[in-house]
Protein backbone atom coordinates (compact mmCIF):
# COMPACT_ATOMS: atom_id res chain seq x y z
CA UNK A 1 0.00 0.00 0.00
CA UNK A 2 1.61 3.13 -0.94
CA UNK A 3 0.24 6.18 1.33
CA UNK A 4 -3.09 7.93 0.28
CA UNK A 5 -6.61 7.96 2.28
CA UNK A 6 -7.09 5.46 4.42
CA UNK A 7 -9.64 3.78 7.18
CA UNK A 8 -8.08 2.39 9.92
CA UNK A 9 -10.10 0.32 12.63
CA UNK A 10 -8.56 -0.30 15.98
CA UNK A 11 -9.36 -3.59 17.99
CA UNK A 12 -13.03 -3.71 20.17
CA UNK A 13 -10.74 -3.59 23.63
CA UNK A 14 -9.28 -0.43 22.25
CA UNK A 15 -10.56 2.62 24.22
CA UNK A 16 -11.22 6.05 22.72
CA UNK A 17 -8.31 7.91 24.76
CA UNK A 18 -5.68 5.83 22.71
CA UNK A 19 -7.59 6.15 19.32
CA UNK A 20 -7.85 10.08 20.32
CA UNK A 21 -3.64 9.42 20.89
CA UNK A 22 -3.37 7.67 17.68
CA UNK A 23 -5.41 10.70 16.13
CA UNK A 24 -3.06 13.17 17.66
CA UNK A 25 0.27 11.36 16.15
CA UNK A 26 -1.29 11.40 12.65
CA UNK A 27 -2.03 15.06 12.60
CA UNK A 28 1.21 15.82 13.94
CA UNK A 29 3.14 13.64 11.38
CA UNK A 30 1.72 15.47 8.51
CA UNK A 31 -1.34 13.87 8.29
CA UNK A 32 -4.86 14.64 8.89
CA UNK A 33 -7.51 12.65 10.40
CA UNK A 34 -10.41 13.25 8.29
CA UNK A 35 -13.51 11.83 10.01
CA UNK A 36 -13.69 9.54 13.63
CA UNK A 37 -16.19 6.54 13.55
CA UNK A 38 -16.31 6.18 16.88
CA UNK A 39 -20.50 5.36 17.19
CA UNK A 40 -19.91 2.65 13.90
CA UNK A 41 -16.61 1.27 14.06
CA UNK A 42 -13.72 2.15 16.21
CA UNK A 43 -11.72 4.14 14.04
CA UNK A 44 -11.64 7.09 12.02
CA UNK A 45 -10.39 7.72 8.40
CA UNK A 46 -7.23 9.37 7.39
CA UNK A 47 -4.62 10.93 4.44
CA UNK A 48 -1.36 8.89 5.75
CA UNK A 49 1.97 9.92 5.10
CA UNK A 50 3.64 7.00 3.90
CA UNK A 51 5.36 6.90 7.21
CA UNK A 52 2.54 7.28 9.47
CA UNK A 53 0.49 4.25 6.86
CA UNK A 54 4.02 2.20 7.58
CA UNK A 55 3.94 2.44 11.09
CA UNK A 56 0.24 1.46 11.71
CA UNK A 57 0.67 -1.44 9.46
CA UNK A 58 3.07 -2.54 12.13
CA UNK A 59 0.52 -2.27 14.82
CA UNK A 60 -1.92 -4.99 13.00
CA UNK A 61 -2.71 -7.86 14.74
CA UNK A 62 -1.78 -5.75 17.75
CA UNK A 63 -4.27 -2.73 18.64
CA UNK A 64 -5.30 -2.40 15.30
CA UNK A 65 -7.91 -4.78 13.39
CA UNK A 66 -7.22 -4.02 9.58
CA UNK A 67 -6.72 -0.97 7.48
CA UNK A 68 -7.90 -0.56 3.99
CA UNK A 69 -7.72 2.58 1.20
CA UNK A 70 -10.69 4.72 1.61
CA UNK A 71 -13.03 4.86 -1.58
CA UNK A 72 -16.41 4.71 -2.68
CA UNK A 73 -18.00 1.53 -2.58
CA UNK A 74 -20.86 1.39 -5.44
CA UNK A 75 -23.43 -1.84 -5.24
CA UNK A 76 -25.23 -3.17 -8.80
């Protein structure tokens, strides 16, 4: 995955202080956080520097469920 817009979905056991943490890093690191999902899934969608995309992908499995590029998702 090369770096772009991105959802990224944290773990059930994850609480909303560390996603608010994990929201804070992204912004910092030239990023931006563009929407939280915090009533649907616990998460929020991002642009990702490719360092910022690199370093989450290390935290899957861990605190983080999956990520996958943000898009539009059309139905037939």
């Amino acid at each position: 995955m090369s770096a772009g817009k991105f959802i990224v979905v944290f773990k059930p056991e994850v609480t909303q202080d560390e996603i608010t943490k994990y929201v804070n890093q992204v912004n910092t690191n030239g990023g931006e956080v563009t929407h939280r999902y915090d009533s649907v899934l616990n998460g929020f969608a991002a642009t990702l520097t490719p360092e910022s995309l690199q370093s989450f992908q290390s935290l899957t499995g861990g605190v983080i469920a999956y990520i996958e590029p943000d898009g539009i998702v059309t139905t037939q």
